[in-house]
Protein backbone atom coordinates (compact mmCIF):
# COMPACT_ATOMS: atom_id res chain seq x y z
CA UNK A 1 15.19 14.52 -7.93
CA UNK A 2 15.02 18.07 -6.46
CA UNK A 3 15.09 17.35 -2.52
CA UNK A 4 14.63 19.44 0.76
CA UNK A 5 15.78 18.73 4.18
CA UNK A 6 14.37 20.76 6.59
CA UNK A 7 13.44 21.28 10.54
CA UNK A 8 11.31 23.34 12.44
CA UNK A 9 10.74 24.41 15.35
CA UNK A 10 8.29 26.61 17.79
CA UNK A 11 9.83 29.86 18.66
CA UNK A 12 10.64 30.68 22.74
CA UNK A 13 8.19 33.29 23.20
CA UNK A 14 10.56 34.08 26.31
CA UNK A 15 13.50 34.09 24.75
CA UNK A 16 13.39 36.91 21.45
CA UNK A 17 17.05 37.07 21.10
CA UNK A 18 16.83 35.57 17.48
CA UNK A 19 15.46 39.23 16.73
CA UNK A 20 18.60 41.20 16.85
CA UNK A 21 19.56 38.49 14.03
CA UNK A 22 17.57 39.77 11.55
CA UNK A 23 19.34 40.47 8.09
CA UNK A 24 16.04 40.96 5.55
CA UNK A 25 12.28 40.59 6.29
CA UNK A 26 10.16 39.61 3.67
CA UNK A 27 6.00 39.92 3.42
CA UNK A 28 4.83 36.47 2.37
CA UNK A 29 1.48 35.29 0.78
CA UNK A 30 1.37 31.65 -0.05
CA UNK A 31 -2.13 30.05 -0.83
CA UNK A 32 -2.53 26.16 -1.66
CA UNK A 33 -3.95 24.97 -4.60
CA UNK A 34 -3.68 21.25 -3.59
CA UNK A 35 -2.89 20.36 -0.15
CA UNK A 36 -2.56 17.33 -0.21
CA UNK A 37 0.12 15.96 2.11
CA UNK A 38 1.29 13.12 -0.50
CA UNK A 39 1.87 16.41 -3.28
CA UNK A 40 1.26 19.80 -1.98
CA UNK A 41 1.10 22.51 -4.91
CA UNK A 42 1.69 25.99 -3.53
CA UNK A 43 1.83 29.39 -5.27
CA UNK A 44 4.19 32.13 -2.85
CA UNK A 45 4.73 35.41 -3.78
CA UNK A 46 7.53 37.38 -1.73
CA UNK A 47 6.36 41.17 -1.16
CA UNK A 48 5.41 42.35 -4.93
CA UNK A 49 8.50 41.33 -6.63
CA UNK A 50 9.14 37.61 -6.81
CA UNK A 51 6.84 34.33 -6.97
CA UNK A 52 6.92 30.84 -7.53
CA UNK A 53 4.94 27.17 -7.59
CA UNK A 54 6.16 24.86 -5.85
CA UNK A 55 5.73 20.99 -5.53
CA UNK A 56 6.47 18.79 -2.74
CA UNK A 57 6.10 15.30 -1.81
CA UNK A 58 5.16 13.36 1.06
CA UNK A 59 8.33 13.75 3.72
CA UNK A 60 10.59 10.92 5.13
CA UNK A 61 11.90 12.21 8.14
CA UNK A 62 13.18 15.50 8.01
CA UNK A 63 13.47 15.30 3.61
CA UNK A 64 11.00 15.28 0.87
CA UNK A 65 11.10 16.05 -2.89
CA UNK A 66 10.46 20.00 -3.86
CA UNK A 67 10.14 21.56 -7.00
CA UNK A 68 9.96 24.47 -7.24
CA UNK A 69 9.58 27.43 -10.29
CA UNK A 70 9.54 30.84 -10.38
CA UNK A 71 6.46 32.49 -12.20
CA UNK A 72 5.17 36.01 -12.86
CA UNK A 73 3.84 38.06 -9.98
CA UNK A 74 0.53 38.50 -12.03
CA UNK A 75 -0.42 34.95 -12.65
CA UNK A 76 0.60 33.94 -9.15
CA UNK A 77 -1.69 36.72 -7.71
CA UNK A 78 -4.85 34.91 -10.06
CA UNK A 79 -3.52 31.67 -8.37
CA UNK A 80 -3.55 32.49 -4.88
CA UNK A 81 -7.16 34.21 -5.74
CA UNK A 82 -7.91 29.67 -6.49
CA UNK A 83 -6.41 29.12 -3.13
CA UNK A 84 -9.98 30.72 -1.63
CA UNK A 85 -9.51 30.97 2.35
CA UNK A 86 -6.26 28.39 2.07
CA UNK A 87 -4.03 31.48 1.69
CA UNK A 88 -1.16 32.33 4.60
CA UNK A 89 -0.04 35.63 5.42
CA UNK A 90 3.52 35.91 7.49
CA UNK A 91 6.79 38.00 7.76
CA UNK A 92 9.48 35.71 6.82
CA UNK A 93 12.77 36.75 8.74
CA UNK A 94 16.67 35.60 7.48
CA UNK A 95 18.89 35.31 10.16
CA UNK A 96 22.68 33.82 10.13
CA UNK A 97 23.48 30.41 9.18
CA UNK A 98 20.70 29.92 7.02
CA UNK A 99 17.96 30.38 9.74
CA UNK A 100 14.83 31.37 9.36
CA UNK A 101 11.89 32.78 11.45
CA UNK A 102 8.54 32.77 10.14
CA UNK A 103 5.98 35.50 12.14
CA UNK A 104 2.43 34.82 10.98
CA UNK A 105 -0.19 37.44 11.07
CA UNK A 106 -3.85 37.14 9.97
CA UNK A 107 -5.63 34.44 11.34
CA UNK A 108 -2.16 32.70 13.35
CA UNK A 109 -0.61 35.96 14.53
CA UNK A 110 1.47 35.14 17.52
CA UNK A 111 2.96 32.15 15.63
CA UNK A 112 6.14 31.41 14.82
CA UNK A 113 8.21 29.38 13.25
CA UNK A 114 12.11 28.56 13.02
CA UNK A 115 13.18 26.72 10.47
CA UNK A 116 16.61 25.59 9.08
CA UNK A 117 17.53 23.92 5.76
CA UNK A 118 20.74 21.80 5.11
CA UNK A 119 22.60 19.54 2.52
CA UNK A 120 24.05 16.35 3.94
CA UNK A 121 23.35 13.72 6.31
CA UNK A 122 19.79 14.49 7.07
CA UNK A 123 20.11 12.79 10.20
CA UNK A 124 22.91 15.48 11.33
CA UNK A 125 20.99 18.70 11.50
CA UNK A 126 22.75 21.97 12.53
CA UNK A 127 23.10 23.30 16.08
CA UNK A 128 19.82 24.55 17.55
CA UNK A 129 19.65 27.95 18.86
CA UNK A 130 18.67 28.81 22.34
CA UNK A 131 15.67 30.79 20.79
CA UNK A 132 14.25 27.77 19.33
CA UNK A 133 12.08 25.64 21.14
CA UNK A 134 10.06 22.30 19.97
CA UNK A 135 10.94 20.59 17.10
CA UNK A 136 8.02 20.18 15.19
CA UNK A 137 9.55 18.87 12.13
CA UNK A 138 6.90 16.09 10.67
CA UNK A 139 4.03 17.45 13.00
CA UNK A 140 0.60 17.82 10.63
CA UNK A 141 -0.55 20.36 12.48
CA UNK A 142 2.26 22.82 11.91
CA UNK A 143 2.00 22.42 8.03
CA UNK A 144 1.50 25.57 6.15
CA UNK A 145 -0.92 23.74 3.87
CA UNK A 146 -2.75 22.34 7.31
CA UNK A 147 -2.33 25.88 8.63
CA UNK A 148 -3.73 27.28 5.33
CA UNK A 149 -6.91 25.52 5.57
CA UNK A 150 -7.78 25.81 9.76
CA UNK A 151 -7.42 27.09 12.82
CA UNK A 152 -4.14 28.31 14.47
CA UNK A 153 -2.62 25.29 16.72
CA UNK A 154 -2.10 25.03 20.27
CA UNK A 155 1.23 25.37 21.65
């Protein structure tokens, strides 16, 4: 089975050091056609070039079961029209060592979002960046689908 380990974190709004980083910047729309945290079905599509549906289960820790499939641009653009309002809109940011930084616009700009993926003990995640602050790995409210579907959290 296809599996993800992940965490995430709240970016230091004090500290934007992770910006000199950047190595590609990507406009992301993902909507959610079922969010249901035991199996969340998501369409993405990346700028106007690339999209996919994904699958994931309900997480253990910092790992769950994704699946994931690319699909044409076209058909994901008639699924994320499904999604209604449950439809994110953020700048998705590559940095070194297989960081991320998710900046949300739309209805959570000022968000965002570190987030590192690894293979191996999934109880031995990498070093953590100065930049990054709380780990919010696990916490509901900082779900895209939860995001997707309500108001921006506090933080």
């Amino acid at each position: 089975m296809p599996t993800e380990t992940e965490r995430k974190y709240l970016v230091r709004a004090d500290d934007p050091r992770w910006r000199a980083l950047v190595r590609a910047t990507h406009t992301l729309r993902q909507g959610y056609l079922a969010p249901d945290p035991a199996c969340e079905v998501r369409v993405r599509v990346i700028g106007d070039t690339a999209a996919f549906l994904t699958v994931k289960g309900r997480r253990s820790g910092p790992t769950r079961a994704e699946y994931e499939y690319p699909v044409p641009v076209a058909d994901a653009l008639e699924l994320l029209a499904l999604c209604g309002e449950r439809v994110l809109l953020k700048q998705r940011h590559s940095l070194p060592d297989d960081w991320i930084v998710d900046e949300y616009t739309g209805a959570h700009a000022g968000l965002a979002v570190a987030e590192i993926e690894w293979t191996g003990d999934p109880d031995t995640p990498p070093a953590t960046p100065p930049w990054a602050g709380r780990d919010i790995t696990g916490d509901r409210a900082y779900s895209n689908a939860v995001l997707a579907a309500g108001p921006k959290p506090r933080h």
